[in-house]
N, C-alpha and C. Protein backbone atom coordinates (compact mmCIF):
# COMPACT_ATOMS: atom_id res chain seq x y z
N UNK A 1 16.38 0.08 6.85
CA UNK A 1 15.59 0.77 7.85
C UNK A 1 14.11 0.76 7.47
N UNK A 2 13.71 0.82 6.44
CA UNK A 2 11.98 1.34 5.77
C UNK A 2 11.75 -0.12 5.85
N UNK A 3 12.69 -1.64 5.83
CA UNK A 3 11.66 -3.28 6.30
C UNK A 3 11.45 -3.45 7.37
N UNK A 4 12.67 -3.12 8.34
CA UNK A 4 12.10 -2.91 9.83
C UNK A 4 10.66 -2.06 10.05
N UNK A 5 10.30 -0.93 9.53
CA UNK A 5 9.15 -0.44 9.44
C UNK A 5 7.52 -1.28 8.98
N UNK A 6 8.12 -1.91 7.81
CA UNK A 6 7.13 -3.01 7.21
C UNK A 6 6.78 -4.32 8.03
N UNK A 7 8.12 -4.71 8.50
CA UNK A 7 7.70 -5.63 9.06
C UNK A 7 7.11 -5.65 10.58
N UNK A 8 7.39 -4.36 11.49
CA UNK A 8 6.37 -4.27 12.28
C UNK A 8 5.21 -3.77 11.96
N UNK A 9 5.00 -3.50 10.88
CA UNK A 9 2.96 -3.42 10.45
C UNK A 9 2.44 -5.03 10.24
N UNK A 10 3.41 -5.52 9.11
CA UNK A 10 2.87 -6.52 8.76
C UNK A 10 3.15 -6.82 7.36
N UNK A 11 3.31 -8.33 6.98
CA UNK A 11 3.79 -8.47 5.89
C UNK A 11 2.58 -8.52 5.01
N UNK A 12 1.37 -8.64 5.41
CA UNK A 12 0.21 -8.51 4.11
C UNK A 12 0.50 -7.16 3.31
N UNK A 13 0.12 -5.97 4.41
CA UNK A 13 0.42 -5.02 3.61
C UNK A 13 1.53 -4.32 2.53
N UNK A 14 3.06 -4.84 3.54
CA UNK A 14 3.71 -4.61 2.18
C UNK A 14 3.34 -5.37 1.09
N UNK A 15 2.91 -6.54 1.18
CA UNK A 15 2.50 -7.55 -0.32
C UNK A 15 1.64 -6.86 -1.09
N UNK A 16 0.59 -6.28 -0.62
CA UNK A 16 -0.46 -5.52 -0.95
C UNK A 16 -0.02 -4.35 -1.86
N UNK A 17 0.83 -3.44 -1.29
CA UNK A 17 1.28 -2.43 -1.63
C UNK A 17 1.93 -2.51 -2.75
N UNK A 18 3.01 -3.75 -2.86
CA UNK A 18 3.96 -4.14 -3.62
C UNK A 18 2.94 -4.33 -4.87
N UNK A 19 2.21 -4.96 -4.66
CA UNK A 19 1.02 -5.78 -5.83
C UNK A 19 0.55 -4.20 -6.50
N UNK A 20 -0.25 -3.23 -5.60
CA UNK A 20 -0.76 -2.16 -6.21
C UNK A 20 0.10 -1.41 -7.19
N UNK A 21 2.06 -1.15 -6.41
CA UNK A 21 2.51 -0.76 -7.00
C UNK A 21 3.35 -1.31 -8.34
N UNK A 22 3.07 -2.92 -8.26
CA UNK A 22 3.52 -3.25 -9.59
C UNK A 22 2.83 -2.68 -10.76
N UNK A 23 1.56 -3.05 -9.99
CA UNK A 23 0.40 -2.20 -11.22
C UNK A 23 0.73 -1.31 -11.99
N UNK A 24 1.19 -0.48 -11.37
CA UNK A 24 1.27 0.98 -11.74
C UNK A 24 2.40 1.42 -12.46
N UNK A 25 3.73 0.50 -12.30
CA UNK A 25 4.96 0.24 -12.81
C UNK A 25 4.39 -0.35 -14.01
N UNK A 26 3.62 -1.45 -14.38
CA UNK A 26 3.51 -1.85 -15.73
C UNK A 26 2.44 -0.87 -16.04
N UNK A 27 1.86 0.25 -16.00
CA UNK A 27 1.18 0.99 -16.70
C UNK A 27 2.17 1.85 -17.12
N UNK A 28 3.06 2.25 -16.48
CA UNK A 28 3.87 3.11 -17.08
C UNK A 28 4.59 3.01 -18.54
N UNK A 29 4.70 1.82 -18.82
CA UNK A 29 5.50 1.21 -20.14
C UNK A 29 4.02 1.42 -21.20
N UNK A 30 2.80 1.52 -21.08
CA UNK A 30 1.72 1.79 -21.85
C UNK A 30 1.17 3.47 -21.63
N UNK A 31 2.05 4.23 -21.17
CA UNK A 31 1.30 5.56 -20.74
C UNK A 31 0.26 5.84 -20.79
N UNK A 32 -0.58 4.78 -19.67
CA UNK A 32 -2.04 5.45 -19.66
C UNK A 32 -1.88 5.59 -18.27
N UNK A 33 -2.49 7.10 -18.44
CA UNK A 33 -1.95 8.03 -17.12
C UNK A 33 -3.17 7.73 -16.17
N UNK A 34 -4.59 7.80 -16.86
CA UNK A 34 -5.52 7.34 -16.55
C UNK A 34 -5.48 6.36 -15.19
N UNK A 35 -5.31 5.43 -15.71
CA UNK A 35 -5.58 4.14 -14.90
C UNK A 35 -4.11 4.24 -13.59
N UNK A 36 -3.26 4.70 -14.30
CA UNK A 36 -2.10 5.04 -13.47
C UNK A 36 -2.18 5.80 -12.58
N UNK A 37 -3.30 6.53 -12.76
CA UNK A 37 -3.85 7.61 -11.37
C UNK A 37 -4.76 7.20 -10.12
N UNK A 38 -5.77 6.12 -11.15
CA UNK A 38 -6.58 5.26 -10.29
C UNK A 38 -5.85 4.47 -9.43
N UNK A 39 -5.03 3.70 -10.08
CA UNK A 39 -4.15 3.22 -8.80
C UNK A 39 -3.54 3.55 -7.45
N UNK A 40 -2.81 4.76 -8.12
CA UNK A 40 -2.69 5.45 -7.21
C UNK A 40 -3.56 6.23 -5.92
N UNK A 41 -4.68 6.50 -6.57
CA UNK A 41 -5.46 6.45 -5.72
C UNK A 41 -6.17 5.80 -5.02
N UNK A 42 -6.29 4.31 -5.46
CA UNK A 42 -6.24 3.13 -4.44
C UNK A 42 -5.32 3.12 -3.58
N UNK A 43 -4.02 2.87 -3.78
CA UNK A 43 -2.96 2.64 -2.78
C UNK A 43 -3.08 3.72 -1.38
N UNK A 44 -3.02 5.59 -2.26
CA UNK A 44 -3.62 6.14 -1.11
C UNK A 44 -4.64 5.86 -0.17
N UNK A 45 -6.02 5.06 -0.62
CA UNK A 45 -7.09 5.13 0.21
C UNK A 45 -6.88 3.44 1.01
N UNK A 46 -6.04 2.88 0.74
CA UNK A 46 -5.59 1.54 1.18
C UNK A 46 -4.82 2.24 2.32
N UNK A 47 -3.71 2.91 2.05
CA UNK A 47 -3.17 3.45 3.02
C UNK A 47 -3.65 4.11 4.12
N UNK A 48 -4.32 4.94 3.95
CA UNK A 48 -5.43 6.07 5.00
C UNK A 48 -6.42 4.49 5.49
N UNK A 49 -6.83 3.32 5.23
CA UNK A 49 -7.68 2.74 6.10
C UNK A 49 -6.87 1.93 7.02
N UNK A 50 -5.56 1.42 6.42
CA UNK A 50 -4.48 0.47 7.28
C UNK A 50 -4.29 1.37 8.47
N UNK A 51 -4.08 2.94 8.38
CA UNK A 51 -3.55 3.86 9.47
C UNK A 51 -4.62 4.00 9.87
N UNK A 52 -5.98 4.05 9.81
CA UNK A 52 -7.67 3.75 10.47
C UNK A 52 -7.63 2.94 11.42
N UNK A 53 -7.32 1.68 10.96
CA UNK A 53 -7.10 0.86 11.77
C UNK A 53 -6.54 0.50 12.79
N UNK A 54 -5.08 0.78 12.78
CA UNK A 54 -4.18 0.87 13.64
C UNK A 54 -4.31 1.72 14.92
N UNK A 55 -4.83 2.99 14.10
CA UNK A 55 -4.85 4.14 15.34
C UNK A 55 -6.61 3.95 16.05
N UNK A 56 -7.01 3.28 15.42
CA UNK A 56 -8.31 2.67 16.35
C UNK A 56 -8.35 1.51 17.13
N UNK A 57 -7.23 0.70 16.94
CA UNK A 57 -7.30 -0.06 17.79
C UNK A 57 -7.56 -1.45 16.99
N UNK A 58 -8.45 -1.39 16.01
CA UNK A 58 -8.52 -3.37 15.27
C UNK A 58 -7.45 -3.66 14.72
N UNK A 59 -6.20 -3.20 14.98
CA UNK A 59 -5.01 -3.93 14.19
C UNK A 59 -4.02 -3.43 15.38
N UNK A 60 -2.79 -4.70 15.42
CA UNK A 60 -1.89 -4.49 16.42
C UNK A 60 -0.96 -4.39 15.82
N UNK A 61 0.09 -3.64 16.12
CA UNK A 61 1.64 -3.82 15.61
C UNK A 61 1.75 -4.98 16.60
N UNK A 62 2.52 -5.90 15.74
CA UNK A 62 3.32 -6.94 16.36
C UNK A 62 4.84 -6.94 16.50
N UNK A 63 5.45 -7.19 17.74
CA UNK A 63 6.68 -7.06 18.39
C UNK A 63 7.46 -7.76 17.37
């Protein structure tokens, strides 16, 4: 149910997402919480501009 979701946004972004959150998966094996936060807070602000977009109109869900 949650690829049907992905794949009507679009497959960049899950790639995107996937990529940020590998990141953050291999920081975990080095516990630096640090950088593990930054990420995370990329992915959030990646997220909040993809839903910018969408709900403004420069990006289409595709059928």
């Amino acid at each position: 149910m949650a690829n049907e979701r992905f794949s009507a946004v679009g497959i960049n972004i899950q790639e995107k997402a996937t990529m940020i959150w590998n990141e953050a998966d291999l920081l975990l094996s080095g516990a630096d919480i640090a950088a593990k936060l930054q990420l995370l807070t990329q992915l959030d602000a990646y997220k909040k501009s993809v839903i910018y977009e969408y709900v403004t109109g420069k990006r289409e869900v595709s059928a």
